[in-house]
N, C-alpha and C. Protein backbone atom coordinates (compact mmCIF):
# COMPACT_ATOMS: atom_id res chain seq x y z
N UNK A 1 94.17 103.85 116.66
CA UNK A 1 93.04 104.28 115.88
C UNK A 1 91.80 103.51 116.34
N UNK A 2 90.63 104.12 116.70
CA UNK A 2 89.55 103.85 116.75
C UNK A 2 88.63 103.26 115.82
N UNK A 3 88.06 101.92 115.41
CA UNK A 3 87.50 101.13 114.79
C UNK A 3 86.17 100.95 115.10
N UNK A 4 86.30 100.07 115.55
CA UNK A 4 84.59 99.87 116.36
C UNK A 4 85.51 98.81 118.13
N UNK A 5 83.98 99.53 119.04
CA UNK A 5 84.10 98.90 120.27
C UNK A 5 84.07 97.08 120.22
N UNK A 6 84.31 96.10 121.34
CA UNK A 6 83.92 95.35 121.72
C UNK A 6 82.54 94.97 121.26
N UNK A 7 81.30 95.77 121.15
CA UNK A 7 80.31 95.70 121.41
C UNK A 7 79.86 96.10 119.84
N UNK A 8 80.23 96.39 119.53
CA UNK A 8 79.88 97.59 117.75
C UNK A 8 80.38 96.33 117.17
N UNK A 9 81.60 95.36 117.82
CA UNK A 9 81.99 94.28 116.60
C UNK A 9 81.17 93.38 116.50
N UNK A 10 80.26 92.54 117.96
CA UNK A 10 79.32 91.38 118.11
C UNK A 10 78.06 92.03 117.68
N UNK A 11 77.57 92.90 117.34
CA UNK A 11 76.79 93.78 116.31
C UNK A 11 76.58 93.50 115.28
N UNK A 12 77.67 94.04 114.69
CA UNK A 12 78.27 94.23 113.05
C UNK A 12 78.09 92.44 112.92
N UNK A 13 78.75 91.64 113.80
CA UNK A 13 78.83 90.51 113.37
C UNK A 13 77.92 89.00 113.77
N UNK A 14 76.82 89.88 114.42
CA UNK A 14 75.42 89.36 114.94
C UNK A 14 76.02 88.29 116.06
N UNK A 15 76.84 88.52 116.76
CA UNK A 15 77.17 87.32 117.56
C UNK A 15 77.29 87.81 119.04
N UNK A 16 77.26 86.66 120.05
CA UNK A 16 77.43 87.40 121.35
C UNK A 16 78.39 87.25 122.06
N UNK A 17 78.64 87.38 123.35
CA UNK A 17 79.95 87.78 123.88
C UNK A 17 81.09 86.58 123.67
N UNK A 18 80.14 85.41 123.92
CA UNK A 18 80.62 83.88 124.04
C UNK A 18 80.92 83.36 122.64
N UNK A 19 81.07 83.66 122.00
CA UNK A 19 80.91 83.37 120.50
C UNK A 19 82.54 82.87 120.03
N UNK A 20 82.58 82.01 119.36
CA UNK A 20 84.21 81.55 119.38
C UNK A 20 84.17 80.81 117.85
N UNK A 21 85.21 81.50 117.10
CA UNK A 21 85.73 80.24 115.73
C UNK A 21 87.23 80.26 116.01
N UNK A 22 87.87 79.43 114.88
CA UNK A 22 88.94 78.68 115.08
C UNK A 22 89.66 80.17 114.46
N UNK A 23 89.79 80.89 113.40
CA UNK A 23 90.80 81.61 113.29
C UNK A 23 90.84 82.86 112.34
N UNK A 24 91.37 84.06 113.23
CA UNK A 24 90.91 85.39 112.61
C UNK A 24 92.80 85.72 111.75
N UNK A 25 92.08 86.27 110.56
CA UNK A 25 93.48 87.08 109.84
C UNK A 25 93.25 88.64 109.95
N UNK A 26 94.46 89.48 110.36
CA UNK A 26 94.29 90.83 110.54
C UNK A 26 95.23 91.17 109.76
N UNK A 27 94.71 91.58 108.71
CA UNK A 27 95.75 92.44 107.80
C UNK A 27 95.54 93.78 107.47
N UNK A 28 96.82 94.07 107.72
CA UNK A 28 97.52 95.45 107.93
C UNK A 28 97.38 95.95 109.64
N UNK A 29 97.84 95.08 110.49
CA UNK A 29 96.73 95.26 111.89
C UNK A 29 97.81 96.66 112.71
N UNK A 30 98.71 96.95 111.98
CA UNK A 30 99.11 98.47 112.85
C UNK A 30 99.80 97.53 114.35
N UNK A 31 99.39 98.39 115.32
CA UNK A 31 99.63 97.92 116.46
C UNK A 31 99.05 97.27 117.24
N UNK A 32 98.11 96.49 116.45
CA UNK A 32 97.32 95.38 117.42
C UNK A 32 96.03 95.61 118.47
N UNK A 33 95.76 96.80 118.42
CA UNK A 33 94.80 97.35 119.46
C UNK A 33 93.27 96.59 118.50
N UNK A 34 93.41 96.66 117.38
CA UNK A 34 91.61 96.55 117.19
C UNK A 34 92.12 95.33 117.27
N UNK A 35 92.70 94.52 117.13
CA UNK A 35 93.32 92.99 116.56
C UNK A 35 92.90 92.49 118.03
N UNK A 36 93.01 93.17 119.09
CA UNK A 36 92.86 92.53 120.97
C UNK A 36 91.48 93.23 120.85
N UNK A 37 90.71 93.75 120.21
CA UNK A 37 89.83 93.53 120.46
C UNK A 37 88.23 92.16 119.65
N UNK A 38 89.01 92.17 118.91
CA UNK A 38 88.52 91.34 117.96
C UNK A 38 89.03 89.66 118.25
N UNK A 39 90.28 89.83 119.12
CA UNK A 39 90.30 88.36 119.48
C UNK A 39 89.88 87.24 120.59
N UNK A 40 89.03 87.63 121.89
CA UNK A 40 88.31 86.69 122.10
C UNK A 40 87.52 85.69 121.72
N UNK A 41 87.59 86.04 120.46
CA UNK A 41 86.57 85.29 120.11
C UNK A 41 87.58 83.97 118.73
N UNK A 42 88.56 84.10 119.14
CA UNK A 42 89.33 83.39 118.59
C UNK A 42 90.29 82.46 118.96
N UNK A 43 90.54 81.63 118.62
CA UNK A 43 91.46 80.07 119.09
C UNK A 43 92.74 81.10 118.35
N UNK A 44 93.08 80.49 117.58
CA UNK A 44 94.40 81.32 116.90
C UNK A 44 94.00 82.81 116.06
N UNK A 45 95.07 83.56 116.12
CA UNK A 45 95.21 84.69 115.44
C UNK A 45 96.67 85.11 114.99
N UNK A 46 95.97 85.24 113.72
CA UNK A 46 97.38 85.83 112.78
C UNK A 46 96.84 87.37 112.24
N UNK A 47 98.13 87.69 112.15
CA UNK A 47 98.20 89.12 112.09
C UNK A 47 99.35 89.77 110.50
N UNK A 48 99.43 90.50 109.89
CA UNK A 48 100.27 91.10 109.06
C UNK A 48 100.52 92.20 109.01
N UNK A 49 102.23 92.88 108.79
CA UNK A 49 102.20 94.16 108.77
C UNK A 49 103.39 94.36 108.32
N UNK A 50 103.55 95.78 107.46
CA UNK A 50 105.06 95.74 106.98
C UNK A 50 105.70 96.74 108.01
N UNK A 51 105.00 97.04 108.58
CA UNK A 51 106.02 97.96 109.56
C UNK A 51 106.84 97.14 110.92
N UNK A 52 108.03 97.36 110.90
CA UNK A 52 108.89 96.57 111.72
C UNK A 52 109.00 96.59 113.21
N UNK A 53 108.34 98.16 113.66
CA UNK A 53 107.89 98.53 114.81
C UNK A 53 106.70 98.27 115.18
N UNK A 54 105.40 97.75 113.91
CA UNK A 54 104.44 97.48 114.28
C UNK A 54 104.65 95.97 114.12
N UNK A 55 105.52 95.21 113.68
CA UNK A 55 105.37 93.57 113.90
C UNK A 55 106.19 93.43 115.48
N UNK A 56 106.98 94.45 115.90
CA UNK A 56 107.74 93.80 117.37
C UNK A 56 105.80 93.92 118.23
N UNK A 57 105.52 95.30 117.88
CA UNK A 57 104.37 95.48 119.00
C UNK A 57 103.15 93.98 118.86
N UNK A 58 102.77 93.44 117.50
CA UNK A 58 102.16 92.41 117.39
C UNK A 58 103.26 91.49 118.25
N UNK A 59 104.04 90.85 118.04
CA UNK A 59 104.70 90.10 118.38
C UNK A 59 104.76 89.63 119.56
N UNK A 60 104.82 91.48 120.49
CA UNK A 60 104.50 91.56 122.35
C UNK A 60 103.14 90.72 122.19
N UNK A 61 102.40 91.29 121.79
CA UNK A 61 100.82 91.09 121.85
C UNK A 61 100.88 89.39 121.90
N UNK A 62 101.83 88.38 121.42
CA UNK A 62 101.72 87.54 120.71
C UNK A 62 101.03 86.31 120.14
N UNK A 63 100.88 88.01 118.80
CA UNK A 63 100.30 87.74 117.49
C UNK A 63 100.84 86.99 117.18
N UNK A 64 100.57 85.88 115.85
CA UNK A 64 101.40 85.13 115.12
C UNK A 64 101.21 86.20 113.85
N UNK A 65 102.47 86.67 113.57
CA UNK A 65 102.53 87.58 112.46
C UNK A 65 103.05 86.75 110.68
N UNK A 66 102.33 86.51 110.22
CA UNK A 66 102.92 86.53 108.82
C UNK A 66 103.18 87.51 107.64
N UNK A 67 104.43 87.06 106.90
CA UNK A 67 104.60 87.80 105.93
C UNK A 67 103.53 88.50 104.73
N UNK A 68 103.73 89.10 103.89
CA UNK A 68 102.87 90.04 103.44
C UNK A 68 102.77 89.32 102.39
N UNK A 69 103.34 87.84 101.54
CA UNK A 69 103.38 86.64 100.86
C UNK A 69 103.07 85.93 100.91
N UNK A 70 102.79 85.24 102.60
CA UNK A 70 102.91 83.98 103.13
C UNK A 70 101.20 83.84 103.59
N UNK A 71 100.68 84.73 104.11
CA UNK A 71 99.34 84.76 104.30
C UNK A 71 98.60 83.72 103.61
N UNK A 72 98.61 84.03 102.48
CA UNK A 72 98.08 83.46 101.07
C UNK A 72 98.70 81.52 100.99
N UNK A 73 99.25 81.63 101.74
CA UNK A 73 100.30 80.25 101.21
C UNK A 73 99.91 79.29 102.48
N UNK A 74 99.95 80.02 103.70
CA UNK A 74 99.58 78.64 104.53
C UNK A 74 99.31 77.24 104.71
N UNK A 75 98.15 76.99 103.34
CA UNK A 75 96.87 75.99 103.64
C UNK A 75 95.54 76.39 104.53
N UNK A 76 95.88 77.09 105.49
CA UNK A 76 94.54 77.76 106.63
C UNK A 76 93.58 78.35 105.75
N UNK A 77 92.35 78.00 106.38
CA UNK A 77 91.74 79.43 106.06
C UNK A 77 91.02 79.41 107.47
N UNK A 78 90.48 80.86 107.04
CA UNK A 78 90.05 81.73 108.49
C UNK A 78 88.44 81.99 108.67
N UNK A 79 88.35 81.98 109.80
CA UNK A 79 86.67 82.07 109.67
C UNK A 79 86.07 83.82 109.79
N UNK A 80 87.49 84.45 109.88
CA UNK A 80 87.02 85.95 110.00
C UNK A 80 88.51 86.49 109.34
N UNK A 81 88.50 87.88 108.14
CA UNK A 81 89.73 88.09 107.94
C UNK A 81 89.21 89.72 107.95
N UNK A 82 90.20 90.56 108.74
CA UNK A 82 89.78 91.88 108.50
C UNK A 82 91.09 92.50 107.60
N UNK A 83 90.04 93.63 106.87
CA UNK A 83 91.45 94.07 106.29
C UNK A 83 90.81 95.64 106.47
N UNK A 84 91.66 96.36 107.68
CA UNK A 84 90.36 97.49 107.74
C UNK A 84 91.73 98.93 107.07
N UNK A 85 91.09 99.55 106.50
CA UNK A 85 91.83 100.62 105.81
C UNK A 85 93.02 101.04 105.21
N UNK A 86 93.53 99.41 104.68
CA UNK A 86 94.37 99.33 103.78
C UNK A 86 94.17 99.10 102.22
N UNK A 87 92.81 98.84 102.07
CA UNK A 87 92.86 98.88 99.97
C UNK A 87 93.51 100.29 99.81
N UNK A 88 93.69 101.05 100.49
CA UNK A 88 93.86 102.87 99.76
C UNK A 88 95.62 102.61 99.61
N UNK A 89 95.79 101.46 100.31
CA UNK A 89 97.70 101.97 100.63
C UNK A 89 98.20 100.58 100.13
N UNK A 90 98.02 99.58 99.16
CA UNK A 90 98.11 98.54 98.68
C UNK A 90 98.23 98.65 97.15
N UNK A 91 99.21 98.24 96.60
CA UNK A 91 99.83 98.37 95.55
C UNK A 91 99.24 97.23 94.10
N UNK A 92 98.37 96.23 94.85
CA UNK A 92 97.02 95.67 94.07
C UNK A 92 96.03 94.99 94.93
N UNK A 93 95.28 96.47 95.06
CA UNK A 93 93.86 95.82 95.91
C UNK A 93 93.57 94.61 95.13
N UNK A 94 92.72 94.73 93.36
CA UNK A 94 92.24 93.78 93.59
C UNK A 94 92.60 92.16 93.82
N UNK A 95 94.01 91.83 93.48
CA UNK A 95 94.86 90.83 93.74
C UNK A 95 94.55 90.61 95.31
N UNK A 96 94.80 91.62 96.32
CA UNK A 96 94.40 91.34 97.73
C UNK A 96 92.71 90.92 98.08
N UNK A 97 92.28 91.17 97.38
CA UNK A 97 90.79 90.60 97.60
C UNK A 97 90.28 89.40 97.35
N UNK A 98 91.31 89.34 96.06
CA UNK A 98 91.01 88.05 95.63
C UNK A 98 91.49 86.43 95.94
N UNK A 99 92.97 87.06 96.96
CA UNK A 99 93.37 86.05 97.90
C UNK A 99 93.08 86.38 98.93
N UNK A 100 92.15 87.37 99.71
CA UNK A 100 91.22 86.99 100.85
C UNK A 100 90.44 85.92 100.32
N UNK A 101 89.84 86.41 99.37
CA UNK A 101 88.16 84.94 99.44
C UNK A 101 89.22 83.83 99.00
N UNK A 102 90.14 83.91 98.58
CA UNK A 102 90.96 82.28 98.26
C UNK A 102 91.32 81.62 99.99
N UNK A 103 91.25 82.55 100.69
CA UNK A 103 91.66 81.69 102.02
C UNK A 103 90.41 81.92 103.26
N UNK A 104 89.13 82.36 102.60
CA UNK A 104 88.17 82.18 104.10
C UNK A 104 87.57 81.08 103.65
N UNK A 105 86.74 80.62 104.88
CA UNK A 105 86.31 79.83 104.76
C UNK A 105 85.14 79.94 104.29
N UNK A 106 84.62 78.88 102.98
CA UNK A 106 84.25 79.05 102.27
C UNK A 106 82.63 79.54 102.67
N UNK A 107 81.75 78.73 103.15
CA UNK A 107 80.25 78.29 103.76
C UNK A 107 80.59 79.51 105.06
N UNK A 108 81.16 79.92 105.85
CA UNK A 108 80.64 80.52 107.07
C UNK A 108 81.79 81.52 107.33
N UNK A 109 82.70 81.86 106.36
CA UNK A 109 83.84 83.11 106.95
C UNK A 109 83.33 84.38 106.28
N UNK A 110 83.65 84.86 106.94
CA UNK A 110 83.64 86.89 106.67
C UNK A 110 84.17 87.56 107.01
N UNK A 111 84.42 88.51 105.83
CA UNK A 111 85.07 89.56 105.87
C UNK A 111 85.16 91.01 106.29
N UNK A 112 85.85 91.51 107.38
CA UNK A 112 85.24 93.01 107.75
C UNK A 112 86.06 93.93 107.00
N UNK A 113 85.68 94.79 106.09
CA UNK A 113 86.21 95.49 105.41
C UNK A 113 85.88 97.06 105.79
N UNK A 114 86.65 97.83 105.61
CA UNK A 114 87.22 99.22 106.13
C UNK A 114 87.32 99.57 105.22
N UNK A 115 87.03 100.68 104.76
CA UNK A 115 87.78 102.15 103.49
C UNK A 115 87.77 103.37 104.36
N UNK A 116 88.64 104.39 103.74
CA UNK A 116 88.98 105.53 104.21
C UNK A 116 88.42 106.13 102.82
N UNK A 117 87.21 107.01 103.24
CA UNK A 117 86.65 108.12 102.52
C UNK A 117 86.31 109.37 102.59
N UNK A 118 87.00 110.46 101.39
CA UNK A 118 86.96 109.78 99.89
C UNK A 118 88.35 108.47 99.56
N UNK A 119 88.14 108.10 98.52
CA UNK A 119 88.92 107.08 98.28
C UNK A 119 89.69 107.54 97.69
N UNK A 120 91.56 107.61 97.91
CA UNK A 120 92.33 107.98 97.19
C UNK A 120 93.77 107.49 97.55
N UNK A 121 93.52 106.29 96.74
CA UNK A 121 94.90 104.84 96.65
C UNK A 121 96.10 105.50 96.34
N UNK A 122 97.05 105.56 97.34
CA UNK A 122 98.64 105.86 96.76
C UNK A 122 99.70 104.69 97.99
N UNK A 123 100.67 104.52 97.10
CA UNK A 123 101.51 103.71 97.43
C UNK A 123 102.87 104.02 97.70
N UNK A 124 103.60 103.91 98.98
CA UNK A 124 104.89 104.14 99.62
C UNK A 124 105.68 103.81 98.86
N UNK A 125 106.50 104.07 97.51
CA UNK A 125 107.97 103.25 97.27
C UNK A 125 108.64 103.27 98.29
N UNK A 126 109.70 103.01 97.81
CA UNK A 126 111.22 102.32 98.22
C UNK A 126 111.90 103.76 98.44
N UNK A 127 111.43 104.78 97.99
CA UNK A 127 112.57 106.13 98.09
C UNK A 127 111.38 106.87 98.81
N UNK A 128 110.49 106.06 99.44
CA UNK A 128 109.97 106.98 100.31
C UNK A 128 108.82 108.57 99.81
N UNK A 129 108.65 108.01 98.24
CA UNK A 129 107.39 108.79 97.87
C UNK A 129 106.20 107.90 97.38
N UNK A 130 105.34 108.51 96.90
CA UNK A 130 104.18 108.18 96.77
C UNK A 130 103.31 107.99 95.48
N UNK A 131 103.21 106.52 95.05
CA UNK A 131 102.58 106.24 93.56
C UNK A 131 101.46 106.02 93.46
N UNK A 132 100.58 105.90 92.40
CA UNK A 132 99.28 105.02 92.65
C UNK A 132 99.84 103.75 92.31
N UNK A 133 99.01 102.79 92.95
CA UNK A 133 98.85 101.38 93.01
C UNK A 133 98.92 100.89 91.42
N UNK A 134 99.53 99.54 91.24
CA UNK A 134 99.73 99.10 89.77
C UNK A 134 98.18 98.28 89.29
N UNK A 135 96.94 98.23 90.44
CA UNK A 135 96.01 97.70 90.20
C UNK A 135 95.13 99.06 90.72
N UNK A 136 93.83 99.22 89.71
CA UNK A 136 93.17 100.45 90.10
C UNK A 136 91.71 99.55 90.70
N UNK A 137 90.73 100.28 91.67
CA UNK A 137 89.78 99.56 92.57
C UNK A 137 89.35 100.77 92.23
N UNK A 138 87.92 100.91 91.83
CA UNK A 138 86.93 101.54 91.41
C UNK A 138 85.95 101.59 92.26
N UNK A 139 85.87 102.55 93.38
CA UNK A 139 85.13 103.21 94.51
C UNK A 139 83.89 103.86 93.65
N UNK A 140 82.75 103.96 93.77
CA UNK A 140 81.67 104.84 93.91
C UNK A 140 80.92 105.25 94.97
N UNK A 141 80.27 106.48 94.99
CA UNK A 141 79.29 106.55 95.75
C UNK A 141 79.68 107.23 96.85
């Protein structure tokens, strides 16, 4: 999936090619393609994903992948955390938002955030259908 270029990210994120912090979080990063592009500019990178075919492909890449628990638990925080078009498929956005800002860094990290619009949150069970989320995120506009 197509995100933004190389060039659309040092943009978005006023910085230039040379530009380097200590550590990006990619959550929900799929197969790692925007995640390699977003990581030059990074010393370490961690990555998350519940798909098991998409943590071997991070893994090739090698991502340091953490659990979908453990993120939150480290001690780290990150000077960049993307979470690009997963509030819609997350079972409590706002709980996930609220342990992003619990782990950037406080004075100089940011967040690149993604929605898929219109906005319309449903969640994968366990039998393979589809619920809304047990936390509701209130889109306008």
């Amino acid at each position: 999936m197509f995100v933004f270029s190389p060039d659309q990210l040092q943009r978005l994120l006023k910085i230039n090619p040379d530009w380097k912090t200590h550590r990006l979080l990619d959550l929900g990063a799929g197969d790692g393609e925007v995640t390699k592009i977003m990581s030059p500019h990074f010393e370490e990178i961690y990555a998350t994903e519940l798909s098991e075919t998409m943590i071997w492909q991070l893994q090739k890449k090698k991502y340091r992948v953490l659990g979908k628990n453990e993120w939150q638990n480290t001690g780290f925080q990150y000077g960049i955390i993307s979470c690009l078009n997963l509030l819609d498929r997350c079972d409590q956005p706002l709980t996930l938002l609220k342990d992003i800002r619990s782990v950037l860094e406080p004075t100089r990290g940011r967040v690149i955030l993604a929605l898929v619009l219109p906005f319309h949150p449903y969640v994968e069970n366990i039998d393979g259908k589809w619920d809304k989320p047990s936390e509701t995120l209130e889109i306008k506009g």
